[in-house]
N, C-alpha and C. Protein backbone atom coordinates (compact mmCIF):
# COMPACT_ATOMS: atom_id res chain seq x y z
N UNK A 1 -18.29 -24.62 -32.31
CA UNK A 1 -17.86 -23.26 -32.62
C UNK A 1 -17.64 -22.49 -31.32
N UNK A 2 -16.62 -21.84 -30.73
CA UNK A 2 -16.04 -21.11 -30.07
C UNK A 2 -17.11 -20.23 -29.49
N UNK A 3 -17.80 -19.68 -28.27
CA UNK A 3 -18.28 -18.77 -28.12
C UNK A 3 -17.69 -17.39 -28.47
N UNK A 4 -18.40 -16.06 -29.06
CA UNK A 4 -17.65 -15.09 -28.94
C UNK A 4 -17.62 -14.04 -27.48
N UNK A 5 -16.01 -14.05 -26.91
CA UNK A 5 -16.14 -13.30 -26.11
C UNK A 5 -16.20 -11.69 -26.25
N UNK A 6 -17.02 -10.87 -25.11
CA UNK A 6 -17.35 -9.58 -25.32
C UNK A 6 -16.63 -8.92 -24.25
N UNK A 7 -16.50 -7.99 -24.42
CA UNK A 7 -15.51 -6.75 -23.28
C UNK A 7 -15.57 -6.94 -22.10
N UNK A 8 -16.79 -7.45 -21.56
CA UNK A 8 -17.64 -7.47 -20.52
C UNK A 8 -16.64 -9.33 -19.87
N UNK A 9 -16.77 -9.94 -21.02
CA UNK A 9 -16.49 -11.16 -20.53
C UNK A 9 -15.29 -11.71 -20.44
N UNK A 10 -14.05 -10.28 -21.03
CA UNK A 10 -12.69 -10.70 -20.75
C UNK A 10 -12.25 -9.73 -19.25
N UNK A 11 -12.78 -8.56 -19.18
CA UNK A 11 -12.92 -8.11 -18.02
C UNK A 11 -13.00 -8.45 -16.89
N UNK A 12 -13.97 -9.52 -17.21
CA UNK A 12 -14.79 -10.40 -15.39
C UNK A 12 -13.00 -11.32 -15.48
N UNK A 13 -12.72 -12.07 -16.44
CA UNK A 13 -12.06 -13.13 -16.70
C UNK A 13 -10.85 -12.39 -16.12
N UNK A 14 -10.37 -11.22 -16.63
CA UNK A 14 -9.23 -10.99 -16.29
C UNK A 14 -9.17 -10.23 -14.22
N UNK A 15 -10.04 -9.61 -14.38
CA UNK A 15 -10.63 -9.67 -12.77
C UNK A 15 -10.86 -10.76 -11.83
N UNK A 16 -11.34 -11.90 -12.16
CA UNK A 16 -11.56 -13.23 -11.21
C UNK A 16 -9.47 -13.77 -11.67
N UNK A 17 -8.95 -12.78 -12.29
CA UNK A 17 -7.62 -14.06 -12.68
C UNK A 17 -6.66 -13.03 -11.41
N UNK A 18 -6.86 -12.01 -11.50
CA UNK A 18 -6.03 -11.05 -11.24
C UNK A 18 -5.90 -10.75 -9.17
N UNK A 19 -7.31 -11.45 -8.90
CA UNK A 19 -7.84 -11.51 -7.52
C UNK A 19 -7.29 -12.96 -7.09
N UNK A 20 -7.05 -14.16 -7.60
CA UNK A 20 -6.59 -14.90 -7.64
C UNK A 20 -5.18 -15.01 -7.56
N UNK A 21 -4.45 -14.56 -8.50
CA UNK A 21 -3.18 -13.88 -8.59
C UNK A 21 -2.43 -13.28 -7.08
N UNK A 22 -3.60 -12.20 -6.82
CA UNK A 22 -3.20 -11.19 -6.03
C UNK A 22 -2.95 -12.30 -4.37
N UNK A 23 -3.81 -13.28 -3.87
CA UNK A 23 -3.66 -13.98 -2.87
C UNK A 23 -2.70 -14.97 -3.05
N UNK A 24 -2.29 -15.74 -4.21
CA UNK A 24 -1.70 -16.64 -4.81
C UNK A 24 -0.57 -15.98 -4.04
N UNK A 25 -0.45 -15.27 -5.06
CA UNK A 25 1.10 -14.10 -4.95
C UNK A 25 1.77 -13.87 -3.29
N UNK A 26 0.95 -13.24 -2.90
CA UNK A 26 0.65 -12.60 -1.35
C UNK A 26 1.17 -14.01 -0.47
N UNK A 27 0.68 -14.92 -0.32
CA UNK A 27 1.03 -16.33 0.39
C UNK A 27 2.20 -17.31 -0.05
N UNK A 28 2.27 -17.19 -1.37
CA UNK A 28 3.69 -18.23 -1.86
C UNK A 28 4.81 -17.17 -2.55
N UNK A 29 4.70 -16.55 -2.85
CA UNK A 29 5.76 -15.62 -3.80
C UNK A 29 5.32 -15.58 -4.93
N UNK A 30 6.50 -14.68 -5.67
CA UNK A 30 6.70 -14.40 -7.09
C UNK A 30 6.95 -16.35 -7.52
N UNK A 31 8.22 -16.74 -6.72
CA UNK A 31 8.63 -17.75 -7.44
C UNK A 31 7.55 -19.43 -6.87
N UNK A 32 6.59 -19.36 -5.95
CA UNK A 32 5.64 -20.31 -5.77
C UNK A 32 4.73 -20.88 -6.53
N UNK A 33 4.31 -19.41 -7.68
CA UNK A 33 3.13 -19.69 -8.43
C UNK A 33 3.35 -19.61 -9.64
N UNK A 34 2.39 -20.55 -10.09
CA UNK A 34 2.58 -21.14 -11.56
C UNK A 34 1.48 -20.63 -12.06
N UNK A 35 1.72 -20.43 -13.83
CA UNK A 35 0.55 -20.15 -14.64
C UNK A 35 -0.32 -21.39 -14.36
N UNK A 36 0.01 -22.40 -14.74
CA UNK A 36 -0.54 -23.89 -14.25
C UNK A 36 -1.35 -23.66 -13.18
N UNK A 37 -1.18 -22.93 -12.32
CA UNK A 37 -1.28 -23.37 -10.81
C UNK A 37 -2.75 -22.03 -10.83
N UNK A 38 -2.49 -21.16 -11.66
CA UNK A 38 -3.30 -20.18 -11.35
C UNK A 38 -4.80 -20.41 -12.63
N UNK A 39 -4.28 -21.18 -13.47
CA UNK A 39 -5.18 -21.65 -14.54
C UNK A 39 -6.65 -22.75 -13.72
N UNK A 40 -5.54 -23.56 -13.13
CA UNK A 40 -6.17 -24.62 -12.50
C UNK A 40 -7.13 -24.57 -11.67
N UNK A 41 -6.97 -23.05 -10.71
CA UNK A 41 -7.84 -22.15 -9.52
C UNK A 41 -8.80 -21.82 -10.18
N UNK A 42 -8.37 -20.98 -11.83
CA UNK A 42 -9.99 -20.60 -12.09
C UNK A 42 -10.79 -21.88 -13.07
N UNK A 43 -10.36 -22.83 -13.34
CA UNK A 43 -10.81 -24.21 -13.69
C UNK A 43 -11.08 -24.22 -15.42
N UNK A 44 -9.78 -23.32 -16.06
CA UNK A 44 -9.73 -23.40 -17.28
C UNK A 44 -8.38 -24.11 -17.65
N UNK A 45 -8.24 -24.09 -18.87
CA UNK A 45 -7.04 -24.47 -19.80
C UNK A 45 -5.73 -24.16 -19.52
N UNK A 46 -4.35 -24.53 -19.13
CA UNK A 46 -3.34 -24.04 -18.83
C UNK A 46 -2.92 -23.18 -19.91
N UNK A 47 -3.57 -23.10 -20.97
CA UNK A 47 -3.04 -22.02 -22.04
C UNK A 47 -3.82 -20.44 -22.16
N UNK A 48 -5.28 -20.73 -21.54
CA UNK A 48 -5.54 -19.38 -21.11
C UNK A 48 -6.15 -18.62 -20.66
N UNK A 49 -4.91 -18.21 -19.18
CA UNK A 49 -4.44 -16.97 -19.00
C UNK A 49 -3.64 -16.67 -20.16
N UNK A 50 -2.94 -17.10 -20.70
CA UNK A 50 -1.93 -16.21 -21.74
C UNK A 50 -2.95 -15.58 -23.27
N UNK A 51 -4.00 -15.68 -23.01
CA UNK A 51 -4.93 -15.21 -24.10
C UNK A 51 -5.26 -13.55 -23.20
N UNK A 52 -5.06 -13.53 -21.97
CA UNK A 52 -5.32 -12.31 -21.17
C UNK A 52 -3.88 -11.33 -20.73
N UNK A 53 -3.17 -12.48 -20.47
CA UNK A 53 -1.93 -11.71 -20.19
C UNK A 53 -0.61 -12.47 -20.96
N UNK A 54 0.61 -10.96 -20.70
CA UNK A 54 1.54 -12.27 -21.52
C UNK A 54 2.37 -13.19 -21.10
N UNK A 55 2.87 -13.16 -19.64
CA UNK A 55 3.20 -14.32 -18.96
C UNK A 55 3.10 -14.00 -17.45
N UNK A 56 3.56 -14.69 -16.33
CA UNK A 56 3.44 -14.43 -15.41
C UNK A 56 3.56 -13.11 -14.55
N UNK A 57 4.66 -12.62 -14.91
CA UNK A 57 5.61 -10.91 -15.25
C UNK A 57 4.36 -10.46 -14.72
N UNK A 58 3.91 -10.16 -15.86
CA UNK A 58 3.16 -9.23 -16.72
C UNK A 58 1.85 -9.56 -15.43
N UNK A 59 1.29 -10.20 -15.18
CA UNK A 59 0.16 -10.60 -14.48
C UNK A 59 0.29 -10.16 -12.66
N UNK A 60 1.71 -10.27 -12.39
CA UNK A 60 2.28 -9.53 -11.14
C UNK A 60 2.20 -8.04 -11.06
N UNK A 61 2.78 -7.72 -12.35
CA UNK A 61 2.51 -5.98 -12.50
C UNK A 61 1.64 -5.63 -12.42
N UNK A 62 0.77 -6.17 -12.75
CA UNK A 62 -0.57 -6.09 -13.24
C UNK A 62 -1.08 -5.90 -12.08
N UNK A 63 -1.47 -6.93 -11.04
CA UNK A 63 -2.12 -6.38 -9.43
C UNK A 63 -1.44 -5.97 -8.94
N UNK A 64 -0.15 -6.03 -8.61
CA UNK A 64 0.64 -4.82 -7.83
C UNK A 64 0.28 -3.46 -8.41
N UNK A 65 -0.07 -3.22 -9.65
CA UNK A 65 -0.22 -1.56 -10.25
C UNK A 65 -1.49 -1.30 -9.52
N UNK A 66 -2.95 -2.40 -9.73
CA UNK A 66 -4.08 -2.40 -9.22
C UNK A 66 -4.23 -1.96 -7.32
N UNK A 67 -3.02 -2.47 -6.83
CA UNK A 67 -3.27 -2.68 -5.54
C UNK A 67 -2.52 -1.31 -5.06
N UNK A 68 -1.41 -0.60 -5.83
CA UNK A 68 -0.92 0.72 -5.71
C UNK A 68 -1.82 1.65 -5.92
N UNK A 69 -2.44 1.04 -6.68
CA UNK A 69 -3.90 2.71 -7.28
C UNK A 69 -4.73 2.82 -6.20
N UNK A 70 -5.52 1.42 -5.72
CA UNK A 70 -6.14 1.14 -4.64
C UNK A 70 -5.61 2.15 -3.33
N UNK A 71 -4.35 1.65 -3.08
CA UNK A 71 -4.06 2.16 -2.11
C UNK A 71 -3.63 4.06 -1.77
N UNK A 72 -3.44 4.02 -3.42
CA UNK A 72 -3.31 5.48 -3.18
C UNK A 72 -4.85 6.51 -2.80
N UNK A 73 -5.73 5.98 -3.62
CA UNK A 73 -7.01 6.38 -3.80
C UNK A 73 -7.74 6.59 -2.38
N UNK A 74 -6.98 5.27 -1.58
CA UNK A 74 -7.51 6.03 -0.30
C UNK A 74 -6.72 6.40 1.19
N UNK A 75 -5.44 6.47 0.14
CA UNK A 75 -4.87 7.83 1.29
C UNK A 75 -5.24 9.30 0.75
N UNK A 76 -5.65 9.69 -0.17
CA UNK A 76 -6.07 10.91 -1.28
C UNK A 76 -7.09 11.12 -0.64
N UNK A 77 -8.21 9.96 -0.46
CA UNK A 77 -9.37 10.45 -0.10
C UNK A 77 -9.38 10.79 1.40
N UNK A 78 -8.44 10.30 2.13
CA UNK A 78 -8.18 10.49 3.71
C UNK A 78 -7.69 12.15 3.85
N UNK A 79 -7.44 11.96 2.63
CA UNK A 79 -6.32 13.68 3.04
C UNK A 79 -7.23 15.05 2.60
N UNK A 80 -8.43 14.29 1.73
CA UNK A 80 -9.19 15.32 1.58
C UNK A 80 -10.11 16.12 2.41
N UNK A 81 -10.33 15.05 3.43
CA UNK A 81 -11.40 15.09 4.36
C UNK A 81 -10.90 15.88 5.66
N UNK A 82 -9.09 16.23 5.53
CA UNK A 82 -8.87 16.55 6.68
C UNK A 82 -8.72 17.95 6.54
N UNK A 83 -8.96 18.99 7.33
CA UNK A 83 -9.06 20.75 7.45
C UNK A 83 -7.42 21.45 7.40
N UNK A 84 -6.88 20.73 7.90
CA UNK A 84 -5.10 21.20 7.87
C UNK A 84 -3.82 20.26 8.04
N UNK A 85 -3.33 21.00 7.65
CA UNK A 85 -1.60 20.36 7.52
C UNK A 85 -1.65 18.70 8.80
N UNK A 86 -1.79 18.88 10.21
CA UNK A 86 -1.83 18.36 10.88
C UNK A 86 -2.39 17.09 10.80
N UNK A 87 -3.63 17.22 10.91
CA UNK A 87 -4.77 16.40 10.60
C UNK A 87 -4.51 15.64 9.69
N UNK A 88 -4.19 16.31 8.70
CA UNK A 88 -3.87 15.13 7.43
C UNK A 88 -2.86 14.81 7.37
N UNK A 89 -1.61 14.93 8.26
CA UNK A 89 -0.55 13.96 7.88
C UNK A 89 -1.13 12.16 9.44
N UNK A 90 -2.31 12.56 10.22
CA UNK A 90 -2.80 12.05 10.92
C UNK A 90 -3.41 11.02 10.19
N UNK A 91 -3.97 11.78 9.61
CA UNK A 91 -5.97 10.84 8.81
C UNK A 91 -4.71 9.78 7.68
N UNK A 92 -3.59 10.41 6.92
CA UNK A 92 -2.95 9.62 5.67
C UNK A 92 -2.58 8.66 6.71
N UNK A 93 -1.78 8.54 7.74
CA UNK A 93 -1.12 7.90 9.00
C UNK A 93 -2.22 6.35 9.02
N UNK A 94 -3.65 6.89 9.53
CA UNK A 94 -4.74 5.94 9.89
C UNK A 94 -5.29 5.37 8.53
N UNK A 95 -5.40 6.11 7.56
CA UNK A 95 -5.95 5.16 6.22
C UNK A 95 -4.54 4.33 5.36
N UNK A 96 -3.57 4.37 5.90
CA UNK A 96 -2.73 3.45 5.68
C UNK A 96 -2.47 2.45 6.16
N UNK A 97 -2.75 2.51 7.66
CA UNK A 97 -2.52 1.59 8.75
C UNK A 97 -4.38 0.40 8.02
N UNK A 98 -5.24 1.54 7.56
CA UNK A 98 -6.54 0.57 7.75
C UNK A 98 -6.83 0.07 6.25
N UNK A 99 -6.05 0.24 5.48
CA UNK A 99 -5.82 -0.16 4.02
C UNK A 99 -4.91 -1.87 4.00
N UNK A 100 -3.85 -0.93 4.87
CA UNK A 100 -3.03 -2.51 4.88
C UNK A 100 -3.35 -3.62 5.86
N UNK A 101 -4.38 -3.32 6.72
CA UNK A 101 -4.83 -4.45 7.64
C UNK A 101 -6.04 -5.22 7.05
N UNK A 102 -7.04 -4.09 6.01
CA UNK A 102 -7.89 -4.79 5.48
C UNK A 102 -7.74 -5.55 4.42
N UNK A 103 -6.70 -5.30 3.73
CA UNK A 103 -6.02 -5.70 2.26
C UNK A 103 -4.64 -6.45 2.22
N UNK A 104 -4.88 -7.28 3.49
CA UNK A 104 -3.29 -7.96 3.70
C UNK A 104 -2.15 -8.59 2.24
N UNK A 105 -3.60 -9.26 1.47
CA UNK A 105 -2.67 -9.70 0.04
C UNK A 105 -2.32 -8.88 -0.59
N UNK A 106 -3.37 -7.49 -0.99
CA UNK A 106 -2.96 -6.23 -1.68
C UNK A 106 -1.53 -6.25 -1.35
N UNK A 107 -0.92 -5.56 0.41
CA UNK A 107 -0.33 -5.19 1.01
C UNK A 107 0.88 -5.94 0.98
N UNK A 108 0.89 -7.48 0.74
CA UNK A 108 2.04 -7.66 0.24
C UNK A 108 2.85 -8.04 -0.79
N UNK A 109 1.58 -8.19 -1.72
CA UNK A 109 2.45 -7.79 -3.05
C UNK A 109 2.98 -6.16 -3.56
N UNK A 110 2.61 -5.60 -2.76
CA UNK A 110 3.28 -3.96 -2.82
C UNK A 110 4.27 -4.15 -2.18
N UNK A 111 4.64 -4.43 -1.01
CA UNK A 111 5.55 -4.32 -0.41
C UNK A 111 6.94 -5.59 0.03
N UNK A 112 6.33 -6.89 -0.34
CA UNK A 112 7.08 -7.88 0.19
C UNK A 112 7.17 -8.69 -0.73
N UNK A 113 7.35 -8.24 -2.05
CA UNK A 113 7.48 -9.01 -3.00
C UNK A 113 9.09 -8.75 -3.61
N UNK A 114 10.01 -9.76 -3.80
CA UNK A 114 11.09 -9.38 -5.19
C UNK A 114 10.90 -8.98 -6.40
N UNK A 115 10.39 -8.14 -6.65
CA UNK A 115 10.43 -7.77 -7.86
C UNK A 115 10.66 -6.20 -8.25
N UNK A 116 11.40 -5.95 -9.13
CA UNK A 116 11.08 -4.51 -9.20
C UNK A 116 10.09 -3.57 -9.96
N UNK A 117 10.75 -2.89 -9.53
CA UNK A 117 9.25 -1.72 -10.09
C UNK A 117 10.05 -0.90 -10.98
N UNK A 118 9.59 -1.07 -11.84
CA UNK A 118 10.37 0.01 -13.51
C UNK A 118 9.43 -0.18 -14.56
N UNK A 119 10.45 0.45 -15.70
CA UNK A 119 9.37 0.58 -16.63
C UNK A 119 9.00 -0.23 -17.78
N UNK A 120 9.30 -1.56 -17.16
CA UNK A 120 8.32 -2.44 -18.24
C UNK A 120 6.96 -2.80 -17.78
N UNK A 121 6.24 -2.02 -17.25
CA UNK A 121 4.81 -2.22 -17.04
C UNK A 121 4.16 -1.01 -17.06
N UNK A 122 3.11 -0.54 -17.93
CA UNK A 122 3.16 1.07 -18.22
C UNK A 122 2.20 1.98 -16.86
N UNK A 123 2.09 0.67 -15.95
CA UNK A 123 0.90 1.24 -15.45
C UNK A 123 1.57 1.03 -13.56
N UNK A 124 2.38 0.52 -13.85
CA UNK A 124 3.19 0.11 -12.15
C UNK A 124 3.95 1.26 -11.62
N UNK A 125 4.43 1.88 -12.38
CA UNK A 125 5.62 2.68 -11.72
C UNK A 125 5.29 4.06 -11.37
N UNK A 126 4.27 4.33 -12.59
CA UNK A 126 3.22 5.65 -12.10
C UNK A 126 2.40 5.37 -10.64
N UNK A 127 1.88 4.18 -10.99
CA UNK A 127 1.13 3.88 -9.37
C UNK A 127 1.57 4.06 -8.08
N UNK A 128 2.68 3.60 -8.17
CA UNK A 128 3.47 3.11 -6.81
C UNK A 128 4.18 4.57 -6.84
N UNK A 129 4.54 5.54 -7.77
CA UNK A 129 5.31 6.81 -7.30
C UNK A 129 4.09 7.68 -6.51
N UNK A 130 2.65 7.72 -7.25
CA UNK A 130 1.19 8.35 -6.51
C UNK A 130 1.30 7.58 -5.20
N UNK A 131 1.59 6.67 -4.53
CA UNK A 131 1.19 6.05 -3.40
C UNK A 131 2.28 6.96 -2.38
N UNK A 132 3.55 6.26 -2.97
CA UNK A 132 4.74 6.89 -2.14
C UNK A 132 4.30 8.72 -1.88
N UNK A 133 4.24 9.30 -2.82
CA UNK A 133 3.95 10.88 -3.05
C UNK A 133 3.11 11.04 -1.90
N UNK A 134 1.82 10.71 -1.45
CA UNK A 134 0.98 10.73 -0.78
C UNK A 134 1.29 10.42 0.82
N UNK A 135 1.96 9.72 0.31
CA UNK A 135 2.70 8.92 2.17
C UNK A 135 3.64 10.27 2.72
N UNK A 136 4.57 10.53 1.59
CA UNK A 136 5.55 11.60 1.95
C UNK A 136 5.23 13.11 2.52
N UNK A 137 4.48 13.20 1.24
CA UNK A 137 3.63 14.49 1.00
C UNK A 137 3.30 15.40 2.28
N UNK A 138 2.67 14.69 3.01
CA UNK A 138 1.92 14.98 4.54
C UNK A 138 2.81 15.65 5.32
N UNK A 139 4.16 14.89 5.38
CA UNK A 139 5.55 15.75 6.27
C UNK A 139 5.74 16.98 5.04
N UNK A 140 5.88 17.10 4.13
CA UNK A 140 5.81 18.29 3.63
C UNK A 140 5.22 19.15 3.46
N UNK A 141 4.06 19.39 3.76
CA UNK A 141 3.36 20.18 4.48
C UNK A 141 3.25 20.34 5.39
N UNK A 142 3.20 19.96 6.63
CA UNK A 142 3.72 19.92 8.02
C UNK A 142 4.88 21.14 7.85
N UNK A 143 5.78 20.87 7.37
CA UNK A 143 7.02 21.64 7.19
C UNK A 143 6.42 22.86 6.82
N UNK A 144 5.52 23.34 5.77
CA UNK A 144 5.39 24.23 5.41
C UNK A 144 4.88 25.31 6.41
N UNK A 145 3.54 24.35 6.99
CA UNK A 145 2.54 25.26 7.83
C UNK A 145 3.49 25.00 9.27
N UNK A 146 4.32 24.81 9.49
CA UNK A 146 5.18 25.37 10.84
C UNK A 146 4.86 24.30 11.98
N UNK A 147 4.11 22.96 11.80
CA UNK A 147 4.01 21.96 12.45
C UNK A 147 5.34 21.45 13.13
N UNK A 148 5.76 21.30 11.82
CA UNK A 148 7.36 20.58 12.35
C UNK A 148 8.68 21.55 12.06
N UNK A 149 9.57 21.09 12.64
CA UNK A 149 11.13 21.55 12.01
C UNK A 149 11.85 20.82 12.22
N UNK A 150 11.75 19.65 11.17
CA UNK A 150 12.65 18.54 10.71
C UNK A 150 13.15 18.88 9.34
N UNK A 151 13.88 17.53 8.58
CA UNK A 151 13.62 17.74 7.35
C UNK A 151 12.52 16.74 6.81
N UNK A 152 11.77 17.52 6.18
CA UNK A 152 10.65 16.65 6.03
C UNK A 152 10.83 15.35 5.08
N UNK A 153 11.80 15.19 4.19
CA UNK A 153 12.13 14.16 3.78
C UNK A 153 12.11 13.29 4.36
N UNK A 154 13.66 13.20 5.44
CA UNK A 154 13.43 12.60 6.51
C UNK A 154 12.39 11.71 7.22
N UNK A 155 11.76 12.70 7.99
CA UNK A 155 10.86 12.73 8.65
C UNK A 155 9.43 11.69 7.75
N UNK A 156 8.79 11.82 6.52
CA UNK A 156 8.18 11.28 6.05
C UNK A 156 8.42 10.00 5.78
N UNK A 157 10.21 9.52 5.64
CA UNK A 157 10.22 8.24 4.99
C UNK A 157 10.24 7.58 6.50
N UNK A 158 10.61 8.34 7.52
CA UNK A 158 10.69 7.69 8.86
C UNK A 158 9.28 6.97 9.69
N UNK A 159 8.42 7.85 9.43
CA UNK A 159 6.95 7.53 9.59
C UNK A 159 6.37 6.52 8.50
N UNK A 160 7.12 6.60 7.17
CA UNK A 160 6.97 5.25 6.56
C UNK A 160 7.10 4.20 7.04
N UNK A 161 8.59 4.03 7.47
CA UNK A 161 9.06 2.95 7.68
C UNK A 161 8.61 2.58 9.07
N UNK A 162 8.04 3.31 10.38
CA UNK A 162 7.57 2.76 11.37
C UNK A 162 6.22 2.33 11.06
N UNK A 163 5.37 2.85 9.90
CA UNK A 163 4.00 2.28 9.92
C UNK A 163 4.21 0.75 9.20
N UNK A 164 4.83 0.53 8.45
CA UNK A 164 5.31 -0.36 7.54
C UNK A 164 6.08 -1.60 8.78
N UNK A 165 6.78 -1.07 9.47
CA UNK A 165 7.02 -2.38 10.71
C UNK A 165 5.65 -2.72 11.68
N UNK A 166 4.78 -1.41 11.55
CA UNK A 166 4.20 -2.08 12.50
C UNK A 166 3.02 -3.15 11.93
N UNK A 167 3.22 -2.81 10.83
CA UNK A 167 1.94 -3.80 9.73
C UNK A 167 2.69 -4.67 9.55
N UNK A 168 3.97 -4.88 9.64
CA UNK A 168 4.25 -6.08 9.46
C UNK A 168 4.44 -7.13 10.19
N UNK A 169 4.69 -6.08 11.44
CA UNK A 169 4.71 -6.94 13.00
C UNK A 169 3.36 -7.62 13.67
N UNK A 170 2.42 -6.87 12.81
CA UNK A 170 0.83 -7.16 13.63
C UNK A 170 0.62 -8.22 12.23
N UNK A 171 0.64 -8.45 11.02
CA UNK A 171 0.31 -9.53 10.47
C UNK A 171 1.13 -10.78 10.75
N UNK A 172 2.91 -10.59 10.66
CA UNK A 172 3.05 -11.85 10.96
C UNK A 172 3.02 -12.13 12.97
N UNK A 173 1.70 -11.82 13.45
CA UNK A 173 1.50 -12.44 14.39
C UNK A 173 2.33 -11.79 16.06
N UNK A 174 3.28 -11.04 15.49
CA UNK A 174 4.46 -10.64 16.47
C UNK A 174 3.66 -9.90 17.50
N UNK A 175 2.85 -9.25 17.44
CA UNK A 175 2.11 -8.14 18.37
C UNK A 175 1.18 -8.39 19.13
N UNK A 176 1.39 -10.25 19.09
CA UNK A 176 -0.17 -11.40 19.54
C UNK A 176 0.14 -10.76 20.94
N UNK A 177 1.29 -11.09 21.63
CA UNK A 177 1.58 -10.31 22.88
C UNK A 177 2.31 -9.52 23.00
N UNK A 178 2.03 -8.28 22.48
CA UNK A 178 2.43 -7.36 22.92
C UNK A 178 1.39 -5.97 22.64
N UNK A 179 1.51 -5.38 23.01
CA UNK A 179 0.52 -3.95 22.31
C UNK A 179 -0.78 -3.96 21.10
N UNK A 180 -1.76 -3.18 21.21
CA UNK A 180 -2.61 -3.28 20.00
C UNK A 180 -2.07 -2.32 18.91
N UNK A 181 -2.17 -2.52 17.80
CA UNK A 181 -1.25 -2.09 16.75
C UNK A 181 -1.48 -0.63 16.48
N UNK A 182 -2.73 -0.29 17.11
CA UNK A 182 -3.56 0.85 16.86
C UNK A 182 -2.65 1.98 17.75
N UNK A 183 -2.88 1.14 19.19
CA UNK A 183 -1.81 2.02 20.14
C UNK A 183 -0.34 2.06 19.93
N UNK A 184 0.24 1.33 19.25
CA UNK A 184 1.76 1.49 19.24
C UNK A 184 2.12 2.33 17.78
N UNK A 185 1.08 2.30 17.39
CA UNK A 185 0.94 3.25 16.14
C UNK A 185 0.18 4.99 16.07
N UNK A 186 -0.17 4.87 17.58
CA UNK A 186 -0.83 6.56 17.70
C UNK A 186 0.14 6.50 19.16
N UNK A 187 1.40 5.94 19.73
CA UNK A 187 2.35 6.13 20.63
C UNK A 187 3.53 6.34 19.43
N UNK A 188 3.55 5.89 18.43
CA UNK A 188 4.91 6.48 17.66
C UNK A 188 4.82 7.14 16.88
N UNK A 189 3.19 7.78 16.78
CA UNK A 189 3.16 9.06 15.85
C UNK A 189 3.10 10.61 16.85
N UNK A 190 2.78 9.94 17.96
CA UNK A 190 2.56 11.12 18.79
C UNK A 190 3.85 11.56 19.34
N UNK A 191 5.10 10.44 19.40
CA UNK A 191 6.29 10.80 20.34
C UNK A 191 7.14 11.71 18.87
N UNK A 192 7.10 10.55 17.46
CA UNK A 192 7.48 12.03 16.44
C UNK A 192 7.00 13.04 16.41
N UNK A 193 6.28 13.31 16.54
CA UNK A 193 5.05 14.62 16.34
C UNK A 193 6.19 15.05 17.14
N UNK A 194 6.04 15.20 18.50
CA UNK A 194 6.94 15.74 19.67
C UNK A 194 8.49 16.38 19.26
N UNK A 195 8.80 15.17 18.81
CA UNK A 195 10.40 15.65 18.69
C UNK A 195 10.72 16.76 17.20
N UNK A 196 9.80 16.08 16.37
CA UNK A 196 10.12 17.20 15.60
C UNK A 196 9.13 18.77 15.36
N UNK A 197 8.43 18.78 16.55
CA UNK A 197 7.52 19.73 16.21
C UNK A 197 8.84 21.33 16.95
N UNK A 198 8.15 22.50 15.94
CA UNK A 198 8.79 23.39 16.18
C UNK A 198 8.74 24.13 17.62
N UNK A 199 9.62 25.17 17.71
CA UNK A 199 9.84 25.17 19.57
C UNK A 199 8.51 25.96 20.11
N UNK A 200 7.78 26.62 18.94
CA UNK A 200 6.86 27.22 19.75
C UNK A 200 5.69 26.48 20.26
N UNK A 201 5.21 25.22 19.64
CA UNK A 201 4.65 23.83 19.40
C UNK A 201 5.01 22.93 20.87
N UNK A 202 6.67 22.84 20.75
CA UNK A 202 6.61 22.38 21.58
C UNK A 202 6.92 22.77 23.37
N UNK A 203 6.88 23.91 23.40
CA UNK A 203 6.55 24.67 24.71
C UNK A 203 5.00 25.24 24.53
N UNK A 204 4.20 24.91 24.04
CA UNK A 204 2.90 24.75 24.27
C UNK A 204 2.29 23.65 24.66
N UNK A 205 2.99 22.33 24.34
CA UNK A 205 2.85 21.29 25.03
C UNK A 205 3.19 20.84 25.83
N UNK A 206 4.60 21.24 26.70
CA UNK A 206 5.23 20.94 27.99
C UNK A 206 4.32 21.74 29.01
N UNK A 207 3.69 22.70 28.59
CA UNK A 207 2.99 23.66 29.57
C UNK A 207 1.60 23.10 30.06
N UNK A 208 0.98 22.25 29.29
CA UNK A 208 0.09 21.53 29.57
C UNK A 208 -0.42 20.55 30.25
């Protein structure tokens, strides 16, 4: 007779499947890994995972949504801790850089995966818009409190996309010789800061 499973015990199940998943994913692709392949890791039946999820899809969304919440949760909490506009487009800057170095698999099934993000997963697309929001957010305030005079649009997806090369340059290995990722990442936040900070900002700093 079948044991009966309890809340508790599809939870763990779908948690030990989903952590599995998430490195699986992260190292071979979307198209590397097999239900087979991921059944076999946690040393059950090739039929189920599909008692937890409904096919592979579905099991990708699934930690990518997990690893978007993750990641938003602690640029949110970075931004809380900081006193002004400044600071916290700083502190979001450093808990992104230390999210994606500690969470490399998280980090690339968010970001280096084919797949898209829409709305057949009810819980992915909300995630990943809170993550982005948070990343952006920071230059828009900046803008407000008179830090900068860019457009902060701009300006936010630009600081995206340099933190995002440089995590990608320091995992796959590129940065073995060259710079610590830390410094080429507080040298290209400090030279934006510069260019787009407003003129009274920045003749307070040439004077120095």
């Amino acid at each position: 007779m079948p044991r009966y499973l309890t809340e508790q015990d599809i939870a763990d199940f779908r948690a030990e499947l989903c952590k599995i998943a998430t490195e699986r994913f992260a190292r071979h692709g979307y198209e590397g890994v097999t239900m087979r392949q991921l059944a076999e890791a946690l040393g059950c039946s090739p039929k189920t995972p599909y008692r937890y999820f409904k096919d592979k899809a579905d099991i990708l969304a699934t930690v990518r949504a997990q690893a978007f919440g993750r990641f938003a949760d602690a640029l949110e909490k970075a931004a809380a801790a900081a006193p002004d506009a400044a600071s916290r487009g700083r502190a979001i800057g450093q808990a992104y850089l230390d999210f994606a170095l500690r969470n490399p698999h998280a980090y690339r099934i968010m970001f280096d995966i084919d797949a898209p993000i829409d709305g057949a997963h009810p819980e992915l697309g909300p995630q990943a818009e809170r993550a982005a929001r948070y990343i952006t957010r920071g230059a828009e305030e900046m803008a407000r409190a008179g830090v900068i005079e860019v457009d902060p649009t701009l300006f936010g997806w630009a600081m995206w996309a340099s933190l995002h090369g440089i995590v990608m340059l320091h995992q796959s290995g590129m940065l073995a010789h060259g710079p610590d990722y830390r410094a080429l990442a507080a040298f290209h936040g400090t030279t934006m800061m510069k260019g787009a900070a407003t003129p009274g900002r920045k003749n307070k700093g040439s004077r120095r």
